[in-house]
PDB file of N, CA and C in Angstrom:
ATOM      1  N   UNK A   1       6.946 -13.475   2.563  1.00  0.00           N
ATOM      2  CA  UNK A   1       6.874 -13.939   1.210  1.00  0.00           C
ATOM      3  C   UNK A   1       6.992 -12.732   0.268  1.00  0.00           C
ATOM      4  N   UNK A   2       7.935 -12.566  -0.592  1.00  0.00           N
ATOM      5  CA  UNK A   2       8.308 -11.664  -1.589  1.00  0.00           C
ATOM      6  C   UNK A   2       7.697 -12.059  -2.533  1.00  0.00           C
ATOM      7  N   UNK A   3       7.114 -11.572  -3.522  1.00  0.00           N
ATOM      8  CA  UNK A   3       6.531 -12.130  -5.088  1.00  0.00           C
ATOM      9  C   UNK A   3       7.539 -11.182  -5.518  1.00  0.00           C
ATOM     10  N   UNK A   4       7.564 -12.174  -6.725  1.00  0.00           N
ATOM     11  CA  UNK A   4       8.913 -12.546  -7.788  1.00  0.00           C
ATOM     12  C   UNK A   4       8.283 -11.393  -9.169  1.00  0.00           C
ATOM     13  N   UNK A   5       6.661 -10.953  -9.125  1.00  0.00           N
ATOM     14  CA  UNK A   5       6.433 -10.044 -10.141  1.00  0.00           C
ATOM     15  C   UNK A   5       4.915  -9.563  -9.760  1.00  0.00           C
ATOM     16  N   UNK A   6       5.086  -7.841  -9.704  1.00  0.00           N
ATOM     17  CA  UNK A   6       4.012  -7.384  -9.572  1.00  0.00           C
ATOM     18  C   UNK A   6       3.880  -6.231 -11.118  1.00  0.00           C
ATOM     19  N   UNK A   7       2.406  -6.740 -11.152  1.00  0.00           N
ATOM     20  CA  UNK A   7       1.682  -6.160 -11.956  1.00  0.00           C
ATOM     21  C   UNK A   7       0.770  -5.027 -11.805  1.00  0.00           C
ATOM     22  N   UNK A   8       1.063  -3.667 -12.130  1.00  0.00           N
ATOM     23  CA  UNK A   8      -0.180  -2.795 -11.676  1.00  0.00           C
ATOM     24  C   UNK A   8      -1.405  -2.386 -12.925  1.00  0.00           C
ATOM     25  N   UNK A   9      -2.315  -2.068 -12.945  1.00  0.00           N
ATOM     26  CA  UNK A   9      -2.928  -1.499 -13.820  1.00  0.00           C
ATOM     27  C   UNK A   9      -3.242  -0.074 -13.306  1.00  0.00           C
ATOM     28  N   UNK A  10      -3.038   0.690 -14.583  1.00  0.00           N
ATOM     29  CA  UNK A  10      -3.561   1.973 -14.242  1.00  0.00           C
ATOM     30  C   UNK A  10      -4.304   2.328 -15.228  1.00  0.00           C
ATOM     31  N   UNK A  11      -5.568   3.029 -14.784  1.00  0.00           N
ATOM     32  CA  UNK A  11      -6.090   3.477 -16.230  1.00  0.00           C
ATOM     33  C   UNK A  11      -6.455   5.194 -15.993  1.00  0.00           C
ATOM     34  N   UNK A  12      -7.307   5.750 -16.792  1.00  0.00           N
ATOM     35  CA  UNK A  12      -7.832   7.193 -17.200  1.00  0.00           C
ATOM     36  C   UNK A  12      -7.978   7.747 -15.482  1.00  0.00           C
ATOM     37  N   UNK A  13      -9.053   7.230 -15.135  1.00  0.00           N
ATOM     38  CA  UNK A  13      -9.926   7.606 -14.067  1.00  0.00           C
ATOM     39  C   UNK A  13      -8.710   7.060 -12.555  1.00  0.00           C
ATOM     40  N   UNK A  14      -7.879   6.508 -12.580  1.00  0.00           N
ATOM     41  CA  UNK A  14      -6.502   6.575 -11.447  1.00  0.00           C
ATOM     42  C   UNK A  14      -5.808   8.122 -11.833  1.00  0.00           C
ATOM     43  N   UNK A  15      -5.611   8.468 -13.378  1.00  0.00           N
ATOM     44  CA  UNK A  15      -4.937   9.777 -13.499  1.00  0.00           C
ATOM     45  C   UNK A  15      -5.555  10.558 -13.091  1.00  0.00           C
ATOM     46  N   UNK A  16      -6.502  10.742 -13.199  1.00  0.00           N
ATOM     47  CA  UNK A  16      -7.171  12.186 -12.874  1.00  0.00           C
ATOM     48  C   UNK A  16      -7.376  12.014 -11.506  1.00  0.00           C
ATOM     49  N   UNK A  17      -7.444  11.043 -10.657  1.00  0.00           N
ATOM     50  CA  UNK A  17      -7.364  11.036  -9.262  1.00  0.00           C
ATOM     51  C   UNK A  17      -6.634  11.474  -8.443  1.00  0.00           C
ATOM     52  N   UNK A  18      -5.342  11.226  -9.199  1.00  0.00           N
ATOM     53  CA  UNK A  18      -4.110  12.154  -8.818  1.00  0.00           C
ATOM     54  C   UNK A  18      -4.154  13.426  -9.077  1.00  0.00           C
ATOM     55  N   UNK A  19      -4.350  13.763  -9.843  1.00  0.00           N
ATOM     56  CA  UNK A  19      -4.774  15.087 -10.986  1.00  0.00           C
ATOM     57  C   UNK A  19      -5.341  15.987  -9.442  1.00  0.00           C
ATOM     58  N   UNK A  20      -6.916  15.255  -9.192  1.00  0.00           N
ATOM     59  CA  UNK A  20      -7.474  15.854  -8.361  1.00  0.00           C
ATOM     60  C   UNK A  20      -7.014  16.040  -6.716  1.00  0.00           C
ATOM     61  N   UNK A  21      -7.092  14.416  -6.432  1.00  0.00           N
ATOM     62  CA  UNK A  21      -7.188  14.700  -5.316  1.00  0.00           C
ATOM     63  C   UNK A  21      -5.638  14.759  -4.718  1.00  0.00           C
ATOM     64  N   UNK A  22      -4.889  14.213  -5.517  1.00  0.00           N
ATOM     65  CA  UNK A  22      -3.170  14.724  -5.218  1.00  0.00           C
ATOM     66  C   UNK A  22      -2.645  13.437  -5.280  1.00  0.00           C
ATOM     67  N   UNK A  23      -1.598  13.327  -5.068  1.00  0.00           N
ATOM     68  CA  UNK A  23      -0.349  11.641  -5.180  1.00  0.00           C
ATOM     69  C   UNK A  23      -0.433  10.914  -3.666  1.00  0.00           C
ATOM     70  N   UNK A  24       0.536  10.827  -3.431  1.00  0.00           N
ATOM     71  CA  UNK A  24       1.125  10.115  -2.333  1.00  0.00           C
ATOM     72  C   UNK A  24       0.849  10.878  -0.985  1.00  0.00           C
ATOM     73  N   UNK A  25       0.854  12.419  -0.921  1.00  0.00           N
ATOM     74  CA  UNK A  25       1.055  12.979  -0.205  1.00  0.00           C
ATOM     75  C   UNK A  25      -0.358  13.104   0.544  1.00  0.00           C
ATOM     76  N   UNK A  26      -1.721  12.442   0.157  1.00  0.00           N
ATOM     77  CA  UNK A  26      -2.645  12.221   0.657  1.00  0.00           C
ATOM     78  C   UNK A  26      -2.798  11.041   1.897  1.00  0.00           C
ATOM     79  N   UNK A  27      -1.705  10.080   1.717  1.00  0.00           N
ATOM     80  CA  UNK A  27      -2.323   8.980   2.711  1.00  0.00           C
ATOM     81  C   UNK A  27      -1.211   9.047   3.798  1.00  0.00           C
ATOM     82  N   UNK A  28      -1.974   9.304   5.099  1.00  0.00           N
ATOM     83  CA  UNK A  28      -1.660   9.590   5.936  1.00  0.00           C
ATOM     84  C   UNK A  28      -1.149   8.247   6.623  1.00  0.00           C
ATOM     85  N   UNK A  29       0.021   8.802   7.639  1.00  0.00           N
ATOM     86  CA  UNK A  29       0.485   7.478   8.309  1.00  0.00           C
ATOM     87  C   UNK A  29      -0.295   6.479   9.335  1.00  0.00           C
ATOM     88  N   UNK A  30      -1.384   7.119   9.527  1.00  0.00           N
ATOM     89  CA  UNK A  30      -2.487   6.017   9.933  1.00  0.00           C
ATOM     90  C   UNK A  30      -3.103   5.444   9.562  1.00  0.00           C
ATOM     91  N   UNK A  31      -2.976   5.476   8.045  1.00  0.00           N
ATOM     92  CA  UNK A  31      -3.707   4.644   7.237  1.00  0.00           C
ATOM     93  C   UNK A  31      -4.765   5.470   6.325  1.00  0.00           C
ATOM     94  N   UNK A  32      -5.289   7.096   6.879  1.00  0.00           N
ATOM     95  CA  UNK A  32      -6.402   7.200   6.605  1.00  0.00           C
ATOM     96  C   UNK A  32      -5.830   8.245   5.391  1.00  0.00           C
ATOM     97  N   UNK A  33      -6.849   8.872   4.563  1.00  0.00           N
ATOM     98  CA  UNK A  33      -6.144  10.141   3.791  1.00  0.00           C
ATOM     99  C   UNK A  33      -6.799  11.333   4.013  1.00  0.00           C
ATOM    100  N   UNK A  34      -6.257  11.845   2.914  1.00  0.00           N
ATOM    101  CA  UNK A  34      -7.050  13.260   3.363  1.00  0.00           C
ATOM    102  C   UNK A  34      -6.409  14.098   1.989  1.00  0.00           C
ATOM    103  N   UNK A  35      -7.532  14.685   1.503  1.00  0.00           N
ATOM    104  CA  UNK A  35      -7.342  15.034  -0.125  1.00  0.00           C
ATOM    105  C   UNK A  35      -7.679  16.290  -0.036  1.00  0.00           C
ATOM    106  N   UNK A  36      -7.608  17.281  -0.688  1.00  0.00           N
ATOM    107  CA  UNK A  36      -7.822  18.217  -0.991  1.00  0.00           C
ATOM    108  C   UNK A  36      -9.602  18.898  -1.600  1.00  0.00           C
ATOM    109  N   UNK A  37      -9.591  19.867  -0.526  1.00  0.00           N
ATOM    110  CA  UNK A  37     -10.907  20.276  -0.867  1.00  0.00           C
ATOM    111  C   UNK A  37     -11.540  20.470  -1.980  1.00  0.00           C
ATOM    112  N   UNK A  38     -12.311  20.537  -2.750  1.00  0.00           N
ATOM    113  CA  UNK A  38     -13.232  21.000  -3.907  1.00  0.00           C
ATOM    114  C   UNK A  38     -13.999  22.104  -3.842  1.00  0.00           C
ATOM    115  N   UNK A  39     -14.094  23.088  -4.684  1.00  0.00           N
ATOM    116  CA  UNK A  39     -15.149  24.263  -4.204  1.00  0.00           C
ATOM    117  C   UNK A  39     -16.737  24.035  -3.460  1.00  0.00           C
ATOM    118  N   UNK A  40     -16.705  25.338  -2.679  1.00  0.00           N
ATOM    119  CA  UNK A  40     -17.408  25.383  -1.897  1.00  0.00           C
ATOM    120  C   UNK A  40     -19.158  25.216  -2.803  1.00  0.00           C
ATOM    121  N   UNK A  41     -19.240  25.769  -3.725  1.00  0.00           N
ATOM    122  CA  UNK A  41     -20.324  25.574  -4.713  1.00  0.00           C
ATOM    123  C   UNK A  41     -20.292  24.134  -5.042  1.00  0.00           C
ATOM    124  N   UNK A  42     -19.322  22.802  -5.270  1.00  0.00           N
ATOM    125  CA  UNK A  42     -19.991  21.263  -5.358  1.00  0.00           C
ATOM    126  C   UNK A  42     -20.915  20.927  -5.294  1.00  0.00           C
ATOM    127  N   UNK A  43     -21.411  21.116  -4.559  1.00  0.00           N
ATOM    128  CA  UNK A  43     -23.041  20.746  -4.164  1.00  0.00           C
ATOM    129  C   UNK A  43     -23.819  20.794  -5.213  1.00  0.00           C
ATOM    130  N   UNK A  44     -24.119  22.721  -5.314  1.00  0.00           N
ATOM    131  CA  UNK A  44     -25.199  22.829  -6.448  1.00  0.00           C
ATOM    132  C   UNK A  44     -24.388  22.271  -7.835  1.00  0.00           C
ATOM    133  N   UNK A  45     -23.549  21.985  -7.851  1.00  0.00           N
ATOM    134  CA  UNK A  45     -22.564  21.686  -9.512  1.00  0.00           C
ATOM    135  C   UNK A  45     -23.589  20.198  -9.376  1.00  0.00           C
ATOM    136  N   UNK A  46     -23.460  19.518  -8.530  1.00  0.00           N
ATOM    137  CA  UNK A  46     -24.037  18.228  -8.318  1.00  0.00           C
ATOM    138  C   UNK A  46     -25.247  18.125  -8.758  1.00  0.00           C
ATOM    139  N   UNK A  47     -26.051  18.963  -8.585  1.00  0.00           N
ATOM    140  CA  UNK A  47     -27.552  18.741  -8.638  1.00  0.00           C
ATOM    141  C   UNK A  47     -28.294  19.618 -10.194  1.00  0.00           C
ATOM    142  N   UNK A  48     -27.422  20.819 -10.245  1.00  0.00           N
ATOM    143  CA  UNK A  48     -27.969  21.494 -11.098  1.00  0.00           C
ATOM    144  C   UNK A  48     -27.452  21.713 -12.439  1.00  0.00           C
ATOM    145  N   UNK A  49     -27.965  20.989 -13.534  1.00  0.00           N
ATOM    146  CA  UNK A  49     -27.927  21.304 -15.180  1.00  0.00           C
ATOM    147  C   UNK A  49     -27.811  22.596 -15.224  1.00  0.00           C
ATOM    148  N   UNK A  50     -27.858  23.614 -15.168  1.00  0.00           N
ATOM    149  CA  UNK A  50     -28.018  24.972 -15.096  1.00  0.00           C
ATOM    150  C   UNK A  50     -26.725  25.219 -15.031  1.00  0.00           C
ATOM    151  N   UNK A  51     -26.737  24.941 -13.563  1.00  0.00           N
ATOM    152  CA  UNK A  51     -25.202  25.370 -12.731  1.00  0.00           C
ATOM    153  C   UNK A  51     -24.023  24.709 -13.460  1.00  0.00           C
ATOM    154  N   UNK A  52     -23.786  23.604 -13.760  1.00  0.00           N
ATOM    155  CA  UNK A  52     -23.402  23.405 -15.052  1.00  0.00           C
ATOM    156  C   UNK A  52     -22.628  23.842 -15.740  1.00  0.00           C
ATOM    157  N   UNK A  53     -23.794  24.339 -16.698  1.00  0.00           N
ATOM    158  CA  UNK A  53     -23.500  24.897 -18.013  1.00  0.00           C
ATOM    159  C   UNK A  53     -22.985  26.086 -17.857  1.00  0.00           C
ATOM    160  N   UNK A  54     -23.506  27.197 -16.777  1.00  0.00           N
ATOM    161  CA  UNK A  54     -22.685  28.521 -16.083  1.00  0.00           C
ATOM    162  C   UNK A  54     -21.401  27.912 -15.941  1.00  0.00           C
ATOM    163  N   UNK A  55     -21.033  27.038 -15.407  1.00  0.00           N
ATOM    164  CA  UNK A  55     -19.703  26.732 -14.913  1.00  0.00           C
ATOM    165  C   UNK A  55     -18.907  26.388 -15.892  1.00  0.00           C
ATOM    166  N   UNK A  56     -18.962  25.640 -16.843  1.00  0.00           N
ATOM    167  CA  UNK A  56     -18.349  25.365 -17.953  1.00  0.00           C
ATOM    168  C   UNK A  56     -18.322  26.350 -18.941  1.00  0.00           C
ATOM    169  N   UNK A  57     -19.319  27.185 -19.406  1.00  0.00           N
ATOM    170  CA  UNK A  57     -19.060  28.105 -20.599  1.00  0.00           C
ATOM    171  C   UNK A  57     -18.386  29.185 -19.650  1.00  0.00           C
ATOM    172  N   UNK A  58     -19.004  29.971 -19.054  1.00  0.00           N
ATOM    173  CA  UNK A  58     -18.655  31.247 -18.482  1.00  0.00           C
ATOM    174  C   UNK A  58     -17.286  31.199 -17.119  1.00  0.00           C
ATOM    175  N   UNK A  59     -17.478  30.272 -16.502  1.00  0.00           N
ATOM    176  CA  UNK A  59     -15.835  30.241 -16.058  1.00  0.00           C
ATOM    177  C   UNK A  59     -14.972  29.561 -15.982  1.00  0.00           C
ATOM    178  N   UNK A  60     -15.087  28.535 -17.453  1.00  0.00           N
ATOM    179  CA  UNK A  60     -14.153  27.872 -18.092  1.00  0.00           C
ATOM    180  C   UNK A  60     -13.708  26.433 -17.345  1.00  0.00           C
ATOM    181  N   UNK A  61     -14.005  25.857 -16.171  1.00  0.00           N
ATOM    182  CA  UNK A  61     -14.091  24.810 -16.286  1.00  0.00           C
ATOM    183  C   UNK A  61     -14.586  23.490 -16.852  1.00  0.00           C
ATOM    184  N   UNK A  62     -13.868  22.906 -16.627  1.00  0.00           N
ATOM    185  CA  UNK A  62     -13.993  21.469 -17.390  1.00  0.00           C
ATOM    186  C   UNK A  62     -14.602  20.119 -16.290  1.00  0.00           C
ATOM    187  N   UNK A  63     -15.290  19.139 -16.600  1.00  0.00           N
ATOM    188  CA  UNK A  63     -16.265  18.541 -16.069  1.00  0.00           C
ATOM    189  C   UNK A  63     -15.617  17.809 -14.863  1.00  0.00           C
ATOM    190  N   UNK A  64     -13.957  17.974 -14.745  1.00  0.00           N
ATOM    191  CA  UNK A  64     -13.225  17.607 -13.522  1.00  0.00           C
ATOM    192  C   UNK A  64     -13.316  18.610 -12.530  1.00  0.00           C
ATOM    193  N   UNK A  65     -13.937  20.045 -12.936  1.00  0.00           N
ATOM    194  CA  UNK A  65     -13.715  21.031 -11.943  1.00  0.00           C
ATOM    195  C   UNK A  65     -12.563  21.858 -11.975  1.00  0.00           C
ATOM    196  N   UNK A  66     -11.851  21.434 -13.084  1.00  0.00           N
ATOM    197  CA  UNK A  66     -10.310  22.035 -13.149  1.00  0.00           C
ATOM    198  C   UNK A  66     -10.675  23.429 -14.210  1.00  0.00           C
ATOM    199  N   UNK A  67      -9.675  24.494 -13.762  1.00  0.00           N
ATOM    200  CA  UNK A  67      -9.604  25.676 -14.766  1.00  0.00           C
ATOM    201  C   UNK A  67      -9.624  25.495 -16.179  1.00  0.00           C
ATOM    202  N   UNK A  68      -9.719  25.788 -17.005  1.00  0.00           N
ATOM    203  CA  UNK A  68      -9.099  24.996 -18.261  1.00  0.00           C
ATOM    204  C   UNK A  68      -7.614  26.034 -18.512  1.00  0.00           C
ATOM    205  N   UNK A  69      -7.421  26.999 -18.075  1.00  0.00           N
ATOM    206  CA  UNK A  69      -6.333  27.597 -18.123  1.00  0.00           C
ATOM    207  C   UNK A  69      -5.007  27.232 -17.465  1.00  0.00           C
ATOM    208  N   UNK A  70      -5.714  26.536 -16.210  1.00  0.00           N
ATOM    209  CA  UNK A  70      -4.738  25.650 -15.733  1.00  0.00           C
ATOM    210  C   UNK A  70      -3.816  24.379 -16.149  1.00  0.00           C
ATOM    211  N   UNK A  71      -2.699  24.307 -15.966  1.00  0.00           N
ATOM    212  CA  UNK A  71      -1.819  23.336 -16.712  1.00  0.00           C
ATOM    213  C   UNK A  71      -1.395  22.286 -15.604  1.00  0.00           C
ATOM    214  N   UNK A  72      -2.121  21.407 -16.171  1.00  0.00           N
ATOM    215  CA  UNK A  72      -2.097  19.948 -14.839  1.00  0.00           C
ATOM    216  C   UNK A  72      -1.196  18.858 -15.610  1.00  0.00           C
ATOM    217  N   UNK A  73      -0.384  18.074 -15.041  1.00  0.00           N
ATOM    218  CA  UNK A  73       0.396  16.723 -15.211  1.00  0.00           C
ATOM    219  C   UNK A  73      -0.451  16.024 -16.104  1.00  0.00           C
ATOM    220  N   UNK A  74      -1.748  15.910 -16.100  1.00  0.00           N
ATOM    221  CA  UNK A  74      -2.238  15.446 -17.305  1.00  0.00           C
ATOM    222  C   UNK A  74      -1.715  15.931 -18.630  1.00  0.00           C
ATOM    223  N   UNK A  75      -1.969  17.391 -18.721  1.00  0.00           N
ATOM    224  CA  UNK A  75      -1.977  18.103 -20.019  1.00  0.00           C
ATOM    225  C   UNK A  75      -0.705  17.869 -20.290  1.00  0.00           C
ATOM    226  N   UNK A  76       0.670  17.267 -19.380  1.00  0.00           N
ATOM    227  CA  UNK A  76       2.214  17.332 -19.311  1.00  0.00           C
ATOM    228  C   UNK A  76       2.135  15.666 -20.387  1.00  0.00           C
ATOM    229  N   UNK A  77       1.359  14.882 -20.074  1.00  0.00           N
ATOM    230  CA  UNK A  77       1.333  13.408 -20.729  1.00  0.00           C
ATOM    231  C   UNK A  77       0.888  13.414 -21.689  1.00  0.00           C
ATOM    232  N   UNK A  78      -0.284  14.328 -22.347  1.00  0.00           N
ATOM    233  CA  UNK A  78      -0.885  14.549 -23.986  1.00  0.00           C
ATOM    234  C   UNK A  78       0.043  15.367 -24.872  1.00  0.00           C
TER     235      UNK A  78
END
């Protein structure tokens, strides 16, 4: 059975998924995926207000974890 019209929605939080964890090239032919690591510090980013605010003022990331110097496919769509 073919349908005659597909509809997708995409919103904010699908872009930056890509953004992060990558496109297509994540899902593996068994079905399963496999995305790209996140720094090894995550953890404490997770837990600690502190850690945080170090991370954002002083080495310029942004609350995705991304550089802000860095130029991502997002910043290509604004």
């Amino acid at each position: 059975m073919k349908p005659h019209l597909v509809i997708e929605c995409i919103n904010t939080s699908d872009i930056l998924d890509i953004i992060k964890r990558g496109g297509n090239e994540r899902f593996n032919d068994d079905g399963t995926t496999s995305g790209k690591v996140g720094p090894r510090w995550e953890l404490i980013y997770k837990y600690s207000y502190v850690f945080r605010r170090i991370t954002h003022v002083f080495f310029k990331y942004n609350r995705n974890l991304i550089k802000k110097s860095r130029k991502t496919k997002w910043d290509l769509l604004q």
